[in-house]
N, C-alpha and C. Protein backbone atom coordinates (compact mmCIF):
# COMPACT_ATOMS: atom_id res chain seq x y z
N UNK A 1 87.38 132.80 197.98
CA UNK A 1 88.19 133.96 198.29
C UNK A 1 89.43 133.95 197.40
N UNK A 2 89.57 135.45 197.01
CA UNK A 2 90.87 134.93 195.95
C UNK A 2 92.01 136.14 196.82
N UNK A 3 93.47 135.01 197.01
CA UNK A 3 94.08 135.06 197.90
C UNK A 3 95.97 135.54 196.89
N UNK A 4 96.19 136.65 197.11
CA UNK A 4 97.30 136.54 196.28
C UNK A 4 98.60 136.93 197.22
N UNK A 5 99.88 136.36 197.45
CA UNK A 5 101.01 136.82 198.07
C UNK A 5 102.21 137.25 197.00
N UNK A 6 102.84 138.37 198.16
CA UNK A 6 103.62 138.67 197.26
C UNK A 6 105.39 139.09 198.08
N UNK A 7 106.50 138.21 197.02
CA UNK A 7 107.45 138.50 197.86
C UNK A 7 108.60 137.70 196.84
N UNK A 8 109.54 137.72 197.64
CA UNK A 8 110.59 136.67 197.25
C UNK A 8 110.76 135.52 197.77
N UNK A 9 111.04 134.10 196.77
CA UNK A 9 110.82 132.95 196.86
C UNK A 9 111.57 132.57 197.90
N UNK A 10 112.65 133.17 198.04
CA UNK A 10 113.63 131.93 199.21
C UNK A 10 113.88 133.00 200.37
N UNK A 11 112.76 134.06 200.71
CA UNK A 11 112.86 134.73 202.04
C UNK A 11 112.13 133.95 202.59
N UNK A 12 112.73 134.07 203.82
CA UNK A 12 112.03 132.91 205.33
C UNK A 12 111.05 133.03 205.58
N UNK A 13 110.92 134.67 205.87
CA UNK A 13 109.26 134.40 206.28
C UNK A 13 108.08 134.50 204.91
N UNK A 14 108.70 134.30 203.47
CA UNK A 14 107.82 133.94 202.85
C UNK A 14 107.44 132.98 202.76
N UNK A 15 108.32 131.55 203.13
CA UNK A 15 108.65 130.21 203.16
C UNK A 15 107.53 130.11 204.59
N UNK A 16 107.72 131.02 205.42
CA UNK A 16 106.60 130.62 206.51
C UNK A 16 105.06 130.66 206.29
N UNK A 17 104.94 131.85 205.87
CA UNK A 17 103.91 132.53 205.53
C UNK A 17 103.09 131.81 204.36
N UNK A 18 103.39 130.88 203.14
CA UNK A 18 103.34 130.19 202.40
C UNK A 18 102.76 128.49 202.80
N UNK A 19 103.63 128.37 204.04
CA UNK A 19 103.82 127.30 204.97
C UNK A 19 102.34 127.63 205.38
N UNK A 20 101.65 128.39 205.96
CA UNK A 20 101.07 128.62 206.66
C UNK A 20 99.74 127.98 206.21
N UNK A 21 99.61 129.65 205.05
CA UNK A 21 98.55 129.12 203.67
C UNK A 21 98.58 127.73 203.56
N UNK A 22 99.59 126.89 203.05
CA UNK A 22 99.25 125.45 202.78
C UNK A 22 98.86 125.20 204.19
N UNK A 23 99.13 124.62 205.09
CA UNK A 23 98.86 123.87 206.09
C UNK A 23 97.25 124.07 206.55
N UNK A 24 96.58 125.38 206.34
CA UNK A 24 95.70 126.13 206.47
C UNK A 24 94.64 126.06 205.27
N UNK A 25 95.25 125.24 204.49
CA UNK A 25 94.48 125.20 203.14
C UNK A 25 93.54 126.26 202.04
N UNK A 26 94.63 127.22 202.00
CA UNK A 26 94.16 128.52 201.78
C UNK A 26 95.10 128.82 200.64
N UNK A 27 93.92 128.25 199.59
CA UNK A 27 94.73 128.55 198.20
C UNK A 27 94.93 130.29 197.17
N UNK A 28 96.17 130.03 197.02
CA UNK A 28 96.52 131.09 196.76
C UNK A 28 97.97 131.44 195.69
N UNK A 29 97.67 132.18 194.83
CA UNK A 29 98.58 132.72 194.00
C UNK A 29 99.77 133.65 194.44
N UNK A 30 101.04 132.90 194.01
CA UNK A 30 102.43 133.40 194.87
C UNK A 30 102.67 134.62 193.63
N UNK A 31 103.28 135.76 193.94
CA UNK A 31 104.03 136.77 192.59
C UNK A 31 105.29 136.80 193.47
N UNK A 32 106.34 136.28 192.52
CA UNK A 32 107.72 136.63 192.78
C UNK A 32 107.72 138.23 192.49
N UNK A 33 108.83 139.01 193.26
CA UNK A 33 109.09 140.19 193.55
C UNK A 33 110.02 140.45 191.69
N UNK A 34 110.86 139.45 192.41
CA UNK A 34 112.43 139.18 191.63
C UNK A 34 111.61 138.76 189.87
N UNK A 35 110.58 138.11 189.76
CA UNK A 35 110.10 137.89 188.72
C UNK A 35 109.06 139.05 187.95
N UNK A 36 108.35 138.96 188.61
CA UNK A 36 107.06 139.94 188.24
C UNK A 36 106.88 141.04 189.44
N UNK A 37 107.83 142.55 189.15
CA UNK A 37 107.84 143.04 190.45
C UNK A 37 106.04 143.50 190.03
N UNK A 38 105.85 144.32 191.40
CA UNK A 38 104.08 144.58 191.11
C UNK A 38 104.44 146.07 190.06
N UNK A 39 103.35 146.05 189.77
CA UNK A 39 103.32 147.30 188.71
C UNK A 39 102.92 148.51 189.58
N UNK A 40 103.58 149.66 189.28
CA UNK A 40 103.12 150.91 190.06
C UNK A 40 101.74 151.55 190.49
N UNK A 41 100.84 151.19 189.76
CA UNK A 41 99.49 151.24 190.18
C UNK A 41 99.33 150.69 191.63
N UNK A 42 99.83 149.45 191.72
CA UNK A 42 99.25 148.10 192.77
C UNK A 42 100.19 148.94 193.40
N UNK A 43 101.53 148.92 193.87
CA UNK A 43 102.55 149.83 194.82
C UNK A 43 101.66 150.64 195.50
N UNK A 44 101.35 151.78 194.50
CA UNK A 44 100.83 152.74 195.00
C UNK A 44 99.54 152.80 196.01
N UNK A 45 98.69 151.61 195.50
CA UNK A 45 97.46 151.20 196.44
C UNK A 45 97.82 150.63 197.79
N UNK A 46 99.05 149.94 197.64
CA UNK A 46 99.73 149.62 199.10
C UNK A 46 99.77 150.82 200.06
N UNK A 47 100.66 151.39 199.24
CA UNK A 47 101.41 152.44 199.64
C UNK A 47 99.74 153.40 200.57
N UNK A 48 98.85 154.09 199.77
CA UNK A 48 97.27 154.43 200.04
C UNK A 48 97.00 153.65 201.22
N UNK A 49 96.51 152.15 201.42
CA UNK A 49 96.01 151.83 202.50
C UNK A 49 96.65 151.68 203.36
N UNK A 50 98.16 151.35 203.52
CA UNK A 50 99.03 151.06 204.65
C UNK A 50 99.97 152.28 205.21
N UNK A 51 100.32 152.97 204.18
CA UNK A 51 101.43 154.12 204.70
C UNK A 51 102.72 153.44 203.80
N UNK A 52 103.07 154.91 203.39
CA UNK A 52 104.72 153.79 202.53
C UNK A 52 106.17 153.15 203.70
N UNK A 53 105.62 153.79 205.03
CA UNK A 53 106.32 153.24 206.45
C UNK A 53 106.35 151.95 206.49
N UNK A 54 104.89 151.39 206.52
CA UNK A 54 104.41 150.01 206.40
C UNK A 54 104.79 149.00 205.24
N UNK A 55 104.94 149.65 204.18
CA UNK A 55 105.66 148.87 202.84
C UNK A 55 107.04 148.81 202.76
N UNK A 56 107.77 150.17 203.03
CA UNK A 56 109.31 149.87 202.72
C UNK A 56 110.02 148.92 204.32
N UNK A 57 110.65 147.91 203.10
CA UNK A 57 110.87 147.00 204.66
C UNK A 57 112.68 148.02 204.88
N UNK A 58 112.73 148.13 205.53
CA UNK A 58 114.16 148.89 205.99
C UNK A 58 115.27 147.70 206.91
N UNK A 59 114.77 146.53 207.02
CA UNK A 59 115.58 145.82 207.94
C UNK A 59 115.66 144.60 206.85
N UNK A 60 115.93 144.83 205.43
CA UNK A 60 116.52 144.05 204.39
C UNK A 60 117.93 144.53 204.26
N UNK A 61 118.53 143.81 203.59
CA UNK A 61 120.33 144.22 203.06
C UNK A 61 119.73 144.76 202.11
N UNK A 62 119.01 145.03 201.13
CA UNK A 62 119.22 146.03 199.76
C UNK A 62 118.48 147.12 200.89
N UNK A 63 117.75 147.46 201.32
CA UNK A 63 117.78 148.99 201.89
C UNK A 63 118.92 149.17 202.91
N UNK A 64 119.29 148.38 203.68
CA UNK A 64 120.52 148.66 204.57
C UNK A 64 121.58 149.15 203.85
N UNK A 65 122.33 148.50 202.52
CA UNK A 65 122.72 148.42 201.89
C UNK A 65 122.83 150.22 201.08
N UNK A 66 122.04 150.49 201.03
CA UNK A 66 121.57 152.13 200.54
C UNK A 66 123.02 153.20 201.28
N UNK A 67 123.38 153.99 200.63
CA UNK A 67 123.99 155.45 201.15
C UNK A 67 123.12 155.79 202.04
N UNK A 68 124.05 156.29 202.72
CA UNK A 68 123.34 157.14 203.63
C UNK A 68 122.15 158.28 203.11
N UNK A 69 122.39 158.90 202.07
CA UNK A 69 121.98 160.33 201.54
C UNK A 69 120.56 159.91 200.85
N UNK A 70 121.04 158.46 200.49
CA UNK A 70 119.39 157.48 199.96
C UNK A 70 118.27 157.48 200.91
N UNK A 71 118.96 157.31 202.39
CA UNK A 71 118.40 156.92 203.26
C UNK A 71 117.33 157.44 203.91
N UNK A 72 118.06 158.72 203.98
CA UNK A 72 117.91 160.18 205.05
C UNK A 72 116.92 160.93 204.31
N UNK A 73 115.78 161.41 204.94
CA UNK A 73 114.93 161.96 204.43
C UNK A 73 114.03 161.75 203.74
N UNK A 74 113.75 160.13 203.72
CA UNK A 74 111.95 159.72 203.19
C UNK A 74 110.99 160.26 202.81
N UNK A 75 110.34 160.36 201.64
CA UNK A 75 109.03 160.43 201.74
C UNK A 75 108.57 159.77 201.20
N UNK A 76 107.11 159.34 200.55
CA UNK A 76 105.94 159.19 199.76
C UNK A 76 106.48 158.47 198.83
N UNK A 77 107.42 159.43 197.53
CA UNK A 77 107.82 159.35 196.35
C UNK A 77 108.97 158.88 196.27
N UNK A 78 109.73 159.02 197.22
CA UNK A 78 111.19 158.68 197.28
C UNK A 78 111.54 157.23 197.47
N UNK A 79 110.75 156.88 198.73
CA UNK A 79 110.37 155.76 198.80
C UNK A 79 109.56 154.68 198.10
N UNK A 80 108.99 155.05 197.37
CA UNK A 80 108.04 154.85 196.11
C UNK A 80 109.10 154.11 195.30
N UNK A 81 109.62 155.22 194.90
CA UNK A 81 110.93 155.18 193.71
C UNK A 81 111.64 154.23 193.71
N UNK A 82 112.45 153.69 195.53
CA UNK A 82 113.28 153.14 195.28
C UNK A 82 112.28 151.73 195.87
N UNK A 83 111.60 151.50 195.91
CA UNK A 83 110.84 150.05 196.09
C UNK A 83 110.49 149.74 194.63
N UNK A 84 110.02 151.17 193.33
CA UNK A 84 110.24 150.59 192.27
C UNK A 84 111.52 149.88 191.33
N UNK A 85 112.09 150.44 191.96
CA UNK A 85 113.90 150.45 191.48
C UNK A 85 114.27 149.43 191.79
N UNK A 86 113.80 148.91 193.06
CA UNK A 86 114.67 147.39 193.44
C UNK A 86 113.27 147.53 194.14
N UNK A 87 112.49 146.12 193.79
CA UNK A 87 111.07 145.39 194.58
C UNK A 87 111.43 144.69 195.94
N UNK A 88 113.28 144.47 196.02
CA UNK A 88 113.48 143.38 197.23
C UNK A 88 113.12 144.46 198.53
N UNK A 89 112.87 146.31 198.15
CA UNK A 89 112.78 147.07 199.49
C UNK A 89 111.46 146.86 199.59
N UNK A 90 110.58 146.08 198.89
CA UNK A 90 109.13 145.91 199.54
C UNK A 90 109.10 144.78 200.37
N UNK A 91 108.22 145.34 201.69
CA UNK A 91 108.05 144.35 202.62
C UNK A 91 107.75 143.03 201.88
N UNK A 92 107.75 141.63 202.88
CA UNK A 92 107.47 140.47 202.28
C UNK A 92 106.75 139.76 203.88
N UNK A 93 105.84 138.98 203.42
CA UNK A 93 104.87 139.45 202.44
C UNK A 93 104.21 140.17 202.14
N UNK A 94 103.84 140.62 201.06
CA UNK A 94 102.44 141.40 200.89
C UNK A 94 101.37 140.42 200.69
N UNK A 95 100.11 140.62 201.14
CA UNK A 95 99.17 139.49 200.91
C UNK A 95 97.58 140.45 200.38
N UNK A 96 97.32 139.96 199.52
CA UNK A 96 95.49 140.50 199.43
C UNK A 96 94.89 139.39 199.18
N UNK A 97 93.45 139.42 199.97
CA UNK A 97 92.78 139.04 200.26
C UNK A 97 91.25 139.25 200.04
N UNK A 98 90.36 139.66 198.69
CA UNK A 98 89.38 140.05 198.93
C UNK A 98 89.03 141.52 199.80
N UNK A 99 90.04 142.32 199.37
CA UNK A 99 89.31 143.73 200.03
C UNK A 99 90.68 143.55 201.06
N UNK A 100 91.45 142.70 201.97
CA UNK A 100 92.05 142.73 203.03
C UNK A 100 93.82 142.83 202.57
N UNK A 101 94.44 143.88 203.10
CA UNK A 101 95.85 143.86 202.86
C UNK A 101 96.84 143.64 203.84
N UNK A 102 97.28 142.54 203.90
CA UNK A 102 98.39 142.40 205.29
C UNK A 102 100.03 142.52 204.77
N UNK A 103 101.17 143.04 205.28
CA UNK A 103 102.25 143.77 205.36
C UNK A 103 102.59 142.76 206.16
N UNK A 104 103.86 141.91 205.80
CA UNK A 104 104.49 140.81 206.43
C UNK A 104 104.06 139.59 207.25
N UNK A 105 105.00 138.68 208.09
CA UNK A 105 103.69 137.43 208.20
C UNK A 105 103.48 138.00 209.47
N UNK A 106 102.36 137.43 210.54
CA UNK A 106 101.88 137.26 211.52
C UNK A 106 101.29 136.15 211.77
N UNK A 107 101.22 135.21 212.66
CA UNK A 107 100.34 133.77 212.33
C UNK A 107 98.93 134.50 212.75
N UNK A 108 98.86 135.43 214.17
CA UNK A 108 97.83 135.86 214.15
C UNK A 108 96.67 136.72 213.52
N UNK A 109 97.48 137.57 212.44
CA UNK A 109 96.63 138.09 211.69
C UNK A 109 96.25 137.39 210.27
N UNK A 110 97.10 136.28 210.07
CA UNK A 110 96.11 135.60 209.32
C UNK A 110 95.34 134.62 210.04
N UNK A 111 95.39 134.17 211.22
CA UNK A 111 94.31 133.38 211.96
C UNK A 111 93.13 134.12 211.82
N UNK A 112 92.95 136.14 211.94
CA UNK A 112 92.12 136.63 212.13
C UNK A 112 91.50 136.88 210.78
N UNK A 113 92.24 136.89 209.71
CA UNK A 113 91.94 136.98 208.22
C UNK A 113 91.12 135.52 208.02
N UNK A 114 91.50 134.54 208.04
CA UNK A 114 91.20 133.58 207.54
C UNK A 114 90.62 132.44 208.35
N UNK A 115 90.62 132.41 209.66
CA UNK A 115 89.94 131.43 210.23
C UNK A 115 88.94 132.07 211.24
């Protein structure tokens, strides 16, 4: 199974979620956000199977952080935009899995992914 996460290195619950994979022995390729943000294609496929609700994390300091006028009135593209603009407003983790896309950690939904 080829297993890829995606996020920033010294967020907690990537540090968990990472934690997890190892302990679980579920090898897998990390993409820093901050290094290699994802390319707009891959965004956009997030964005397709989950909802861009489900991707933009809103309870980070760089979206908190946002004007108000940034804030107010979401959509699709807007939101798009500014997760391209700064990658830290994409949820963490992102994980794929062979066909499977999970949106932050859960121990249980990767118990159900992977074991």
């Amino acid at each position: 199974m080829t297993v890829s996460i995606y996020g920033i290195k010294n967020c907690d619950t990537m540090k968990k979620a990472r934690a997890w994979l190892d302990s679980h022995g579920v090898s897998h390729v990390f993409h820093d956000y901050k290094i290699e943000p994802p390319e707009p294609a891959r965004l956009q496929g997030w964005i397709d199977d989950l909802g861009w609700e489900a991707v933009l994390s809103r309870a980070g300091t760089t979206f908190r952080k946002l004007p108000d006028e940034a804030k107010s009135g979401l959509d699709a593209e807007r939101a798009k935009a500014l997760m391209l603009e700064q990658p830290s407003m994409i949820k963490r983790p992102m994980l794929e899995a062979d066909g499977a896309l999970l949106a932050g950690f859960s121990p249980a939904q990767y118990e159900r992914l992977f074991l």
